[in-house]
N, C-alpha and C. Protein backbone atom coordinates (compact mmCIF):
# COMPACT_ATOMS: atom_id res chain seq x y z
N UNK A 1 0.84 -1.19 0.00
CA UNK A 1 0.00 0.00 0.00
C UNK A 1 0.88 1.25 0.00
N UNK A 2 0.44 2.45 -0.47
CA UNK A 2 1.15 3.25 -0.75
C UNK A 2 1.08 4.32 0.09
N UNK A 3 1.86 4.92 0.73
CA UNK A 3 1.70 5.75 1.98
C UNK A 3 1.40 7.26 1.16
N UNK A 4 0.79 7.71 1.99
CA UNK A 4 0.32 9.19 1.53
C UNK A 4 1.21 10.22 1.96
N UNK A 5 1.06 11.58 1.71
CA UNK A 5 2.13 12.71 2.38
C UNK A 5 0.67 13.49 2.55
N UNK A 6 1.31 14.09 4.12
CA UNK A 6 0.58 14.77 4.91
C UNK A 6 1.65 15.76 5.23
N UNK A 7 1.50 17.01 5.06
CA UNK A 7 1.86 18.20 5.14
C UNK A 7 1.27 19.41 6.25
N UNK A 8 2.03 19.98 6.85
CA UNK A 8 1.45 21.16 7.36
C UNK A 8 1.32 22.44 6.19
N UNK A 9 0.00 23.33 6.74
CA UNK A 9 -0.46 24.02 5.92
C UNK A 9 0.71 24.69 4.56
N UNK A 10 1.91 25.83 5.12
CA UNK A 10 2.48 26.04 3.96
C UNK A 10 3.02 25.34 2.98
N UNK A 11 3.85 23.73 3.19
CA UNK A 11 4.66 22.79 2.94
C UNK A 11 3.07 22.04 1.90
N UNK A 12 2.41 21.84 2.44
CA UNK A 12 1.20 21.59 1.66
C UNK A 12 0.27 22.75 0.65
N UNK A 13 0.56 23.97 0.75
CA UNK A 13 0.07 24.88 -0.39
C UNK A 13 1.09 24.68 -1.39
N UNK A 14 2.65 24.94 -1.19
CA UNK A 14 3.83 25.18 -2.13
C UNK A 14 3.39 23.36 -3.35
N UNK A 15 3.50 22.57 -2.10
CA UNK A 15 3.31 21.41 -2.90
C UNK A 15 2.14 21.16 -4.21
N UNK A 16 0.52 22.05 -3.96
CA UNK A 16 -0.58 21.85 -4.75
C UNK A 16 -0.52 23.42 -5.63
N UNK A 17 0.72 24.17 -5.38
CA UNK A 17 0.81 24.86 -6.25
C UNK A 17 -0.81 26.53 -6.03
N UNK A 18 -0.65 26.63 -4.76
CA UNK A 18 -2.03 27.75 -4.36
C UNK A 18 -1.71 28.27 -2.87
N UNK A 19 -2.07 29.08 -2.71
CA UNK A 19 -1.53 29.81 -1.53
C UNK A 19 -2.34 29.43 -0.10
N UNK A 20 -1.54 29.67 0.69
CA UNK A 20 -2.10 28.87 2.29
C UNK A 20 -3.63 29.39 2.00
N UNK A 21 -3.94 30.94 2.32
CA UNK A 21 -5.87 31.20 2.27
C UNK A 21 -6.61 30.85 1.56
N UNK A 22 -6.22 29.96 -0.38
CA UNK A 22 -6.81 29.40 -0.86
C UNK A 22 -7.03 27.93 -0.26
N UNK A 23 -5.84 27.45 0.36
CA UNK A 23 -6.16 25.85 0.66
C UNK A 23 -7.07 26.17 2.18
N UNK A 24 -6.99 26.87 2.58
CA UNK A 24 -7.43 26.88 4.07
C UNK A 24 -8.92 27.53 3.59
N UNK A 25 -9.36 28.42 2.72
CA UNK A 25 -10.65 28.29 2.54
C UNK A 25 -11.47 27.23 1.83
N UNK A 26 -10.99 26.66 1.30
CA UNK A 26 -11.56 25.19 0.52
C UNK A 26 -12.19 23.66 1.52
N UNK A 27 -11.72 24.56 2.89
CA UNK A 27 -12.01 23.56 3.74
C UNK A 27 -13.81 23.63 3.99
N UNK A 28 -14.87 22.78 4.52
CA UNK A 28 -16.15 22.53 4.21
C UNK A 28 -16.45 23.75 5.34
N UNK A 29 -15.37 23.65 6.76
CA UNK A 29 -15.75 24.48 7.25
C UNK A 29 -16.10 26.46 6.77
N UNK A 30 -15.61 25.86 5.95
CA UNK A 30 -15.62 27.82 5.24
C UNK A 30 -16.45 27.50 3.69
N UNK A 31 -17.36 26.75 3.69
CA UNK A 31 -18.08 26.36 2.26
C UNK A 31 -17.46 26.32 1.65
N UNK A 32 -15.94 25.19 1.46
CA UNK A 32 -15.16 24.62 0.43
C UNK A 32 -15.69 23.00 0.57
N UNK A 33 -14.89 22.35 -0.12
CA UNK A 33 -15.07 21.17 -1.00
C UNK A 33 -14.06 19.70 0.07
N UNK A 34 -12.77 20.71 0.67
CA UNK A 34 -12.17 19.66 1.56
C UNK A 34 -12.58 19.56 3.26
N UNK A 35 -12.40 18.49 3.09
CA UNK A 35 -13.39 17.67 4.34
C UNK A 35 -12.40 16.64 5.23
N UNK A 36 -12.58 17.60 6.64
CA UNK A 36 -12.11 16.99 7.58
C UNK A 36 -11.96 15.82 7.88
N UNK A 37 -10.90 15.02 8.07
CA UNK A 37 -11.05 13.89 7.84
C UNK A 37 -10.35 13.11 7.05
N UNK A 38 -10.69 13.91 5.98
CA UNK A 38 -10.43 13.00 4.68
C UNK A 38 -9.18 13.78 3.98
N UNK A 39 -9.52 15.31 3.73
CA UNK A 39 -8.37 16.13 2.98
C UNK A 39 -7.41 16.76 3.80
N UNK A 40 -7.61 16.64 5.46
CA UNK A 40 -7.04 17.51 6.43
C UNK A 40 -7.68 17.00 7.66
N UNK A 41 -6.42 17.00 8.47
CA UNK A 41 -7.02 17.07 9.99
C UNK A 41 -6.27 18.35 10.98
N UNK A 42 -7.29 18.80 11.80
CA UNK A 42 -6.98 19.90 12.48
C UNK A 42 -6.05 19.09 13.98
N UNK A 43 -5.24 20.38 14.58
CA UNK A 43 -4.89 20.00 15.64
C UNK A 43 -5.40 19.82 16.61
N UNK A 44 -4.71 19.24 17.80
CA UNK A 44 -5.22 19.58 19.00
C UNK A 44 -6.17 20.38 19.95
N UNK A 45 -5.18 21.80 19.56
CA UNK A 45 -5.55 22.90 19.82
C UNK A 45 -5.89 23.85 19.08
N UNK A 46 -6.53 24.81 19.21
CA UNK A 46 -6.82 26.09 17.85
C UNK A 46 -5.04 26.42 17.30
N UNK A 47 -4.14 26.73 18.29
CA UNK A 47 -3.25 26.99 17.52
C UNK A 47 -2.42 26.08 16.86
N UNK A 48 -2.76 24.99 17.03
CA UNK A 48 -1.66 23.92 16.18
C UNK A 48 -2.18 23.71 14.92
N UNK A 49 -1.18 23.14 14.48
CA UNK A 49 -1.61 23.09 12.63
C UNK A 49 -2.14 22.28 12.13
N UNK A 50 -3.02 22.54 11.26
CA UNK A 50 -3.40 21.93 9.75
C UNK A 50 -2.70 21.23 9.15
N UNK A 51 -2.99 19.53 9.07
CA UNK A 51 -2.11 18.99 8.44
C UNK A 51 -3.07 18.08 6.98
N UNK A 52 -2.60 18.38 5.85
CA UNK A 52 -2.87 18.30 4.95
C UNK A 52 -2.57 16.66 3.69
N UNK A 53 -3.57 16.14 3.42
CA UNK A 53 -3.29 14.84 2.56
C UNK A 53 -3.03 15.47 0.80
N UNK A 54 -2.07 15.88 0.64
CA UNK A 54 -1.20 16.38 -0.60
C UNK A 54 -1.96 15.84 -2.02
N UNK A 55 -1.97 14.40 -1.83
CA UNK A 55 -2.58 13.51 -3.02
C UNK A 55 -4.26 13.72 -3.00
N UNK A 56 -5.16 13.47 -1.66
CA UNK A 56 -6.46 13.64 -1.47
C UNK A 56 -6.74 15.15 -1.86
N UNK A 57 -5.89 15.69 -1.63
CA UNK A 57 -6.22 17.64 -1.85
C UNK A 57 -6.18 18.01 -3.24
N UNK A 58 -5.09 17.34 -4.19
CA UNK A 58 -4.83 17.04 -5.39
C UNK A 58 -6.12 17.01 -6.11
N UNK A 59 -6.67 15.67 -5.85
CA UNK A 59 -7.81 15.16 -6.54
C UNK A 59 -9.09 15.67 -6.51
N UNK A 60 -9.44 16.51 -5.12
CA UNK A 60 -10.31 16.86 -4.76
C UNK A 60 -10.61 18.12 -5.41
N UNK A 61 -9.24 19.12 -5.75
CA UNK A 61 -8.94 20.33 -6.79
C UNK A 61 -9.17 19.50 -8.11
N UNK A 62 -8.74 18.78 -8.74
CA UNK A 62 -8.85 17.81 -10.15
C UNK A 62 -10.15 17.76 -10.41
N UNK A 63 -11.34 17.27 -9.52
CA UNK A 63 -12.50 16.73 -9.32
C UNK A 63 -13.22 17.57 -9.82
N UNK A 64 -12.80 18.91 -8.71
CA UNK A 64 -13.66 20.42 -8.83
C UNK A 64 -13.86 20.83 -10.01
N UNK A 65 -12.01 21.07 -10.29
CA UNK A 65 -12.35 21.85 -11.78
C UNK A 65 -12.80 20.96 -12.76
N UNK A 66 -12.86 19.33 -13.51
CA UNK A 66 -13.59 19.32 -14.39
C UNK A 66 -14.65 19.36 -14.12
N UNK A 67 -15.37 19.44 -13.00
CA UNK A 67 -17.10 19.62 -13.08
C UNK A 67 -17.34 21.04 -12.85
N UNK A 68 -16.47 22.02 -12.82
CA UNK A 68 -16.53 23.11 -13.26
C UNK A 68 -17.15 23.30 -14.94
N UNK A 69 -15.70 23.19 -15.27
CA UNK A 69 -15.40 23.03 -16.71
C UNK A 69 -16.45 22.44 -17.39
N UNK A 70 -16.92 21.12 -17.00
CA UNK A 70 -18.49 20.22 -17.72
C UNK A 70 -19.62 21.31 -17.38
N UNK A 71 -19.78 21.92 -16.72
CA UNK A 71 -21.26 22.29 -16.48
C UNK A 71 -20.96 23.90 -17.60
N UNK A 72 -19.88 24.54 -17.61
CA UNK A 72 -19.71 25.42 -18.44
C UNK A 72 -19.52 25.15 -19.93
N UNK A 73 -19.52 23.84 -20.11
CA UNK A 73 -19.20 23.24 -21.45
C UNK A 73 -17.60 23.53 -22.22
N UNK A 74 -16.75 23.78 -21.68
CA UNK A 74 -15.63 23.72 -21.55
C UNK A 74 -14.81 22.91 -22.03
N UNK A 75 -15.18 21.38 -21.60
CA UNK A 75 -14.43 20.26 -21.00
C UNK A 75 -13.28 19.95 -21.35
């Protein structure tokens, strides 16, 4: 099985190529698309970090935009 990379927030924006307030608003908590759990888990505490699934965050951006793209006829 293939191990995943989990990133804290900046180390995980540089990696998907978008800036920390884009990945950190995409979360469901702020009416985005990534979901606790699955694309990110929060810390402990309010101030500890966001740690991020690189490949799940990937796909989940991949996902978005072609059903963007399909519903605009784009594709």
């Amino acid at each position: 099985m293939k191990s995943e990379l989990w990133l804290a927030t900046k180390p995980a924006s540089e990696a998907l190529a978008i800036s920390t307030d884009t990945l950190k608003r995409r979360r469901e908590v702020c009416d985005g698309f990534l979901e606790v759990g699955t694309h990110y888990v929060p810390g402990p505490t309010l101030n500890s970090p966001i740690t991020w699934c690189v490949e799940r965050c990937h796909q989940a951006f991949l996902q978005r935009g072609m059903q963007i793209r399909a519903r605009k006829g784009t594709g």
